[in-house]
N, C-alpha and C. Protein backbone atom coordinates (compact mmCIF):
# COMPACT_ATOMS: atom_id res chain seq x y z
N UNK A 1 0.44 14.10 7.79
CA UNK A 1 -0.69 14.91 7.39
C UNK A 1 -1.29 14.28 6.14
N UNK A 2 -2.44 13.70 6.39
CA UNK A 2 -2.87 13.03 5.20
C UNK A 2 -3.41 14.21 3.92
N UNK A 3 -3.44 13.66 2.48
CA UNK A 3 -3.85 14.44 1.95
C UNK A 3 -5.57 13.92 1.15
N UNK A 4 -6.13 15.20 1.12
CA UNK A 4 -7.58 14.82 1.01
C UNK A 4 -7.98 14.31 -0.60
N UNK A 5 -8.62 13.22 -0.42
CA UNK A 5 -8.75 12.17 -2.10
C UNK A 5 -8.62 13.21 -3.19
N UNK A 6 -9.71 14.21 -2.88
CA UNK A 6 -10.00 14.84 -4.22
C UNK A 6 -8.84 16.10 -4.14
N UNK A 7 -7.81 16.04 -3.88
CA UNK A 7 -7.33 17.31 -3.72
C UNK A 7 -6.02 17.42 -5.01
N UNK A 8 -6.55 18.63 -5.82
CA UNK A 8 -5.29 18.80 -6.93
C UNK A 8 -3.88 18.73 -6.64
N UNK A 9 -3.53 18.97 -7.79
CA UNK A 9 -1.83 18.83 -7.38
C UNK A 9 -0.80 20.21 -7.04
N UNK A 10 -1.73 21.07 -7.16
CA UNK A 10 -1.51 22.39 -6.36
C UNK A 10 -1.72 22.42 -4.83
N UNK A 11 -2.35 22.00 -4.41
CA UNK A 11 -3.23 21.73 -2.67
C UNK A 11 -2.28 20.25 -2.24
N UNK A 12 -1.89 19.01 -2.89
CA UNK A 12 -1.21 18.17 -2.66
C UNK A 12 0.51 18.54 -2.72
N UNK A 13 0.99 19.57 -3.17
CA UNK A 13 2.09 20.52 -2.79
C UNK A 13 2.27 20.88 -1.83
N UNK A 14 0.96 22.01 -1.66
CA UNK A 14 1.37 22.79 -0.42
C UNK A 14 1.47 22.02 0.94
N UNK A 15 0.25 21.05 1.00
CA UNK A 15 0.18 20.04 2.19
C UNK A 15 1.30 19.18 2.41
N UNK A 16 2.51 18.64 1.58
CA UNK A 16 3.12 17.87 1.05
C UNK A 16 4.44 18.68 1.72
N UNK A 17 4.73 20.62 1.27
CA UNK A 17 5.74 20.76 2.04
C UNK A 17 5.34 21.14 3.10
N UNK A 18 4.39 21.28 4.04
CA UNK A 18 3.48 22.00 5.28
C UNK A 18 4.09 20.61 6.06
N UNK A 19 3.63 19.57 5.73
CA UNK A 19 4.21 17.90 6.30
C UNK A 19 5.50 17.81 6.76
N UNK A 20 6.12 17.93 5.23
CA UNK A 20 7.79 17.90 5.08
C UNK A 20 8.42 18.59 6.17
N UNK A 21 8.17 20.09 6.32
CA UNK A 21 8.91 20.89 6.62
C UNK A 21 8.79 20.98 8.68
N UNK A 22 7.34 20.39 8.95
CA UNK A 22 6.93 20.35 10.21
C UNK A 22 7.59 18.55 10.79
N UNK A 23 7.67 17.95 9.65
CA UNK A 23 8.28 16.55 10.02
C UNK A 23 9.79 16.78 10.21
N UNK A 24 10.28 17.45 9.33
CA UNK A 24 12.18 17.81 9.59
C UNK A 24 12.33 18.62 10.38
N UNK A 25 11.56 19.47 11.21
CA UNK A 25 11.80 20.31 12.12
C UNK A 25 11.20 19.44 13.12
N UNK A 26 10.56 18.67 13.61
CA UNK A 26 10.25 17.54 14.51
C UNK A 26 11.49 16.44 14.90
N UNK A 27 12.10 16.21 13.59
CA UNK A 27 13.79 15.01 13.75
C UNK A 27 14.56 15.84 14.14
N UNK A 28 14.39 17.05 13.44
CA UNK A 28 15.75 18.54 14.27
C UNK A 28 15.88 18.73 15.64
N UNK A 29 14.89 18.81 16.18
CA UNK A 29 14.57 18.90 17.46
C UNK A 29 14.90 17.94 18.58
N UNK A 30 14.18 16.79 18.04
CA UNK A 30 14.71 15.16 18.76
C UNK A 30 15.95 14.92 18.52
N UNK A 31 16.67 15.58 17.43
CA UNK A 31 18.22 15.06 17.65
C UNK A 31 18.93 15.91 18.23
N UNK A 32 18.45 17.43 18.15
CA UNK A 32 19.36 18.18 19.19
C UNK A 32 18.80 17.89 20.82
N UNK A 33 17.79 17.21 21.48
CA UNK A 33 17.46 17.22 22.24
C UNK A 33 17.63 16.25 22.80
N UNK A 34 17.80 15.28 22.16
CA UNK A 34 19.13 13.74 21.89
C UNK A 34 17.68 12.61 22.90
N UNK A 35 16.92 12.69 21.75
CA UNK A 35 15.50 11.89 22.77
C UNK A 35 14.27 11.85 21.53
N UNK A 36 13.89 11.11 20.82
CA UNK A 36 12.94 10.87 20.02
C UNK A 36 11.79 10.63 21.33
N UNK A 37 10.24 11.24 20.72
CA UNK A 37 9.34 10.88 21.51
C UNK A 37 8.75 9.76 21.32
N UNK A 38 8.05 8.96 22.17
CA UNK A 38 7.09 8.00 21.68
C UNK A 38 6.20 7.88 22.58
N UNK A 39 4.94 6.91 22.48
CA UNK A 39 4.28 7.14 23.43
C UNK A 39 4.75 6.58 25.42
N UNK A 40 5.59 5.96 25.48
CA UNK A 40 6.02 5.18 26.47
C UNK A 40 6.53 6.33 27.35
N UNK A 41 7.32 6.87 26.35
CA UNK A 41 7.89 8.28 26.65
C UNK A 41 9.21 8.56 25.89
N UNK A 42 10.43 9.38 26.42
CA UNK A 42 11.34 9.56 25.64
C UNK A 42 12.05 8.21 25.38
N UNK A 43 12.92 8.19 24.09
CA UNK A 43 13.69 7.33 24.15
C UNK A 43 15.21 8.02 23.97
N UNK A 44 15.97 7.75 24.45
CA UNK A 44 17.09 8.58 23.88
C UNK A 44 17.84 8.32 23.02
N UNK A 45 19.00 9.18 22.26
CA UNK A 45 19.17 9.26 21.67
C UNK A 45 21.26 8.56 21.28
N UNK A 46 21.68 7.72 20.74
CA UNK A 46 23.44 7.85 21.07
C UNK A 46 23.36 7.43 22.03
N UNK A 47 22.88 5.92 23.02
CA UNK A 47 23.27 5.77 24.03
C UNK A 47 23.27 4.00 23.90
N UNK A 48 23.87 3.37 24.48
CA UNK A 48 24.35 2.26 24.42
C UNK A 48 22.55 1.31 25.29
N UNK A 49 21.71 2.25 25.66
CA UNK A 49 20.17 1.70 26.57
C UNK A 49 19.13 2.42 25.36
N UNK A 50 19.68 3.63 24.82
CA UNK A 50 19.01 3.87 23.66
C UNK A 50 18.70 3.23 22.65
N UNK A 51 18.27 4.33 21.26
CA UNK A 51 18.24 3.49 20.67
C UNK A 51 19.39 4.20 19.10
N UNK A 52 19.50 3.40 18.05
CA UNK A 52 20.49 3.09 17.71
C UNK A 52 20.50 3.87 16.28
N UNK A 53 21.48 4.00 15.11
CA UNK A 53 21.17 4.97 14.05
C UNK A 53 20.06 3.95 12.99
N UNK A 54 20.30 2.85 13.23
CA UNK A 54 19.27 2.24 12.67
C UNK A 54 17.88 2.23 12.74
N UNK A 55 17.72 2.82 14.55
CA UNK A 55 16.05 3.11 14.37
C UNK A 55 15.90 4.28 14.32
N UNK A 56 16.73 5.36 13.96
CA UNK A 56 16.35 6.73 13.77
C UNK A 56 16.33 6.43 12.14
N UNK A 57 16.93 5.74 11.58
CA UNK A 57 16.77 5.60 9.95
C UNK A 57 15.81 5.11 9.67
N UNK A 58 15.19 4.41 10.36
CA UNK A 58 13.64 3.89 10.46
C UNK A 58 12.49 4.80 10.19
N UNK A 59 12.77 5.57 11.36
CA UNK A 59 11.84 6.98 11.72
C UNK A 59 11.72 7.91 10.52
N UNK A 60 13.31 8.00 10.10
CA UNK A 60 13.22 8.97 8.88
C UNK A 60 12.51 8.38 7.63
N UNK A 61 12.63 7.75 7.60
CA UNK A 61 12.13 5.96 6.30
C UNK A 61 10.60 6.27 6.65
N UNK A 62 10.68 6.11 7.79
CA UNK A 62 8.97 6.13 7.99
C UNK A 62 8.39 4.25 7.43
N UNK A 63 9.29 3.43 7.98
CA UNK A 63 8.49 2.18 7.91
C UNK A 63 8.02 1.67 8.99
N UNK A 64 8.08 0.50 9.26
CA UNK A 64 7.67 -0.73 10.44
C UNK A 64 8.20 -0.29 11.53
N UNK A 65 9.48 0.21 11.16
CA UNK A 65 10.60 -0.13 12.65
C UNK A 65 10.59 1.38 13.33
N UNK A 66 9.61 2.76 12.49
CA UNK A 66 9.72 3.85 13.18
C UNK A 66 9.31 3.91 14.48
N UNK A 67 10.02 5.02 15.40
CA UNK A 67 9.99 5.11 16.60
C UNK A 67 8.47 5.88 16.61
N UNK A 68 8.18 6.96 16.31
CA UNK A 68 6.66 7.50 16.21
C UNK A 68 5.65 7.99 14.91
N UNK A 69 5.50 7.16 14.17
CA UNK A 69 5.01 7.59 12.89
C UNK A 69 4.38 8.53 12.58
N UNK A 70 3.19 8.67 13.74
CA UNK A 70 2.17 9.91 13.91
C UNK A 70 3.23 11.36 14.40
N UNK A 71 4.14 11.56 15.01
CA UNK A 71 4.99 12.54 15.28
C UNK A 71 6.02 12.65 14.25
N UNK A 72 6.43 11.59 13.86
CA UNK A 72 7.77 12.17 12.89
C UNK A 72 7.29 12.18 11.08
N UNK A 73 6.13 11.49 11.35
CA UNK A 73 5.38 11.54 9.86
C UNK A 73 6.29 10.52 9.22
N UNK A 74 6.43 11.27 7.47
CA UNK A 74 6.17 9.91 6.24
C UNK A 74 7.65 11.15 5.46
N UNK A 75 8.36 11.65 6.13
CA UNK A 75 9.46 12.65 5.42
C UNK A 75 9.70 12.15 4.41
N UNK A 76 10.69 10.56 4.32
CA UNK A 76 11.62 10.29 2.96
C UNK A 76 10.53 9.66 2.34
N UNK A 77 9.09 9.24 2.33
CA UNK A 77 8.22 9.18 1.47
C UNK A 77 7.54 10.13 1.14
N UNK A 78 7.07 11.24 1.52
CA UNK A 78 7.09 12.16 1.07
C UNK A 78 7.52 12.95 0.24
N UNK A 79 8.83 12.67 0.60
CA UNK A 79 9.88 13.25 -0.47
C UNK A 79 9.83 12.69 -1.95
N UNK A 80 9.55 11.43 -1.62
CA UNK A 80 9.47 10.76 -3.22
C UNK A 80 8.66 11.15 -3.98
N UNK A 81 7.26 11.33 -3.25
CA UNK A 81 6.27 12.30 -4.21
C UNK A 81 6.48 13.57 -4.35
N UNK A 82 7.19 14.52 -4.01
CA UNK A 82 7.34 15.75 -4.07
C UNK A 82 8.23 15.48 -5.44
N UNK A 83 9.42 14.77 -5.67
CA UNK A 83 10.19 14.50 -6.78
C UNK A 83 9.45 14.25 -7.63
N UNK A 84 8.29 13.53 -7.52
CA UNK A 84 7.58 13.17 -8.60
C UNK A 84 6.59 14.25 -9.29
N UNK A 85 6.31 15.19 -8.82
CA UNK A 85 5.33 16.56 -9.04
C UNK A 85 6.56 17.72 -9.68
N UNK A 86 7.95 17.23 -9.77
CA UNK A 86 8.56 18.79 -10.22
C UNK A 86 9.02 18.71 -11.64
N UNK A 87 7.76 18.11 -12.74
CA UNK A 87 7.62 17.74 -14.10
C UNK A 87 7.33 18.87 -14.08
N UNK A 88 6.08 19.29 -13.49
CA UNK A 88 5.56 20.62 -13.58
C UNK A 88 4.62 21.28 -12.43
N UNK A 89 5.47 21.93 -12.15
CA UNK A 89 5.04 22.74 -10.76
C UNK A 89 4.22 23.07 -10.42
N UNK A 90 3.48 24.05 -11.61
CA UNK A 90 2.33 24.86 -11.37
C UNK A 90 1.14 24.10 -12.12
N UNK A 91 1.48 23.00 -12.26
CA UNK A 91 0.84 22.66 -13.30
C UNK A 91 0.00 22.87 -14.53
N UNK A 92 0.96 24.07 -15.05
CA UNK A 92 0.79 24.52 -16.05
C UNK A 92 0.83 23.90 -17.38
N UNK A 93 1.28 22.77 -17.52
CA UNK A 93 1.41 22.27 -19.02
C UNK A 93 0.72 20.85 -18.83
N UNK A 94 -0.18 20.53 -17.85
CA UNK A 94 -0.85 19.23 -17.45
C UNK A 94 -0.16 18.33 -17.89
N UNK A 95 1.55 18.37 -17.53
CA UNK A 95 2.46 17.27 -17.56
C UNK A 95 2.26 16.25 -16.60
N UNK A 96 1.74 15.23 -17.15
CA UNK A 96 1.87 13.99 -15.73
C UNK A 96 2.50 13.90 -14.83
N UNK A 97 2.43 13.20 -13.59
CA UNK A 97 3.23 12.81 -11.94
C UNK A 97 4.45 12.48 -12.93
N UNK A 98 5.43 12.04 -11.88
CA UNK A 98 6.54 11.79 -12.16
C UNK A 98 5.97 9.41 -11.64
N UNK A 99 6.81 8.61 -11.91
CA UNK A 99 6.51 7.49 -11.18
C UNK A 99 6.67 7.48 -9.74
N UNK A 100 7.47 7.99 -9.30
CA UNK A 100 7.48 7.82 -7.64
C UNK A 100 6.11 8.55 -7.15
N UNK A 101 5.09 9.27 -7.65
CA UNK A 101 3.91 9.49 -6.90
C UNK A 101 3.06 8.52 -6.65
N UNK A 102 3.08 7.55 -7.07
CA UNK A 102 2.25 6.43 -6.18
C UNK A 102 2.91 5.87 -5.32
């Protein structure tokens, strides 16, 4: 879920756990259902024709090697910016990002 240029760091929160929380309930699903989607179709999951914990660490990573980027999103980058915003929450004391927000 991209977030929009001009958007504060109140609105880049909420979108940020709206992402998070719809991306970890997306890997929840594919791993109890033992089958990541992609476009080809399923791939499964723990199987020696499957695919392997390395490309589900991918997926979660959200780099090169993810199985569906657009479905499983940007979670453990995500996450890095969320760490980086809990200087100050409400942004009440116009405490700067943390460095991991870029």
């Amino acid at each position: 879920m991209p977030i929009p240029e001009k958007a504060d760091l109140r609105s880049t929160r909420k979108i940020l756990k709206r992402a998070m929380e719809t991306n970890r309930t997306r890997l929840h699903v594919a791993i109890a259902r033992d089958y990541l989607e992609r476009e080809e179709g399923p791939l499964r999951l723990y199987r020696d024709d499957g695919i392997t914990m390395h490309d589900l660490g991918c997926t979660v990573e959200a780099n090169k090697g993810s199985i569906n980027p657009l479905l499983y999103g940007n979670l453990h980058n995500n996450g890095h910016v969320m760490l980086a915003l809990v200087n100050d929450p409400d942004n009440r004391f116009g405490i700067e990002t943390g460095p991991m927000f870029d």
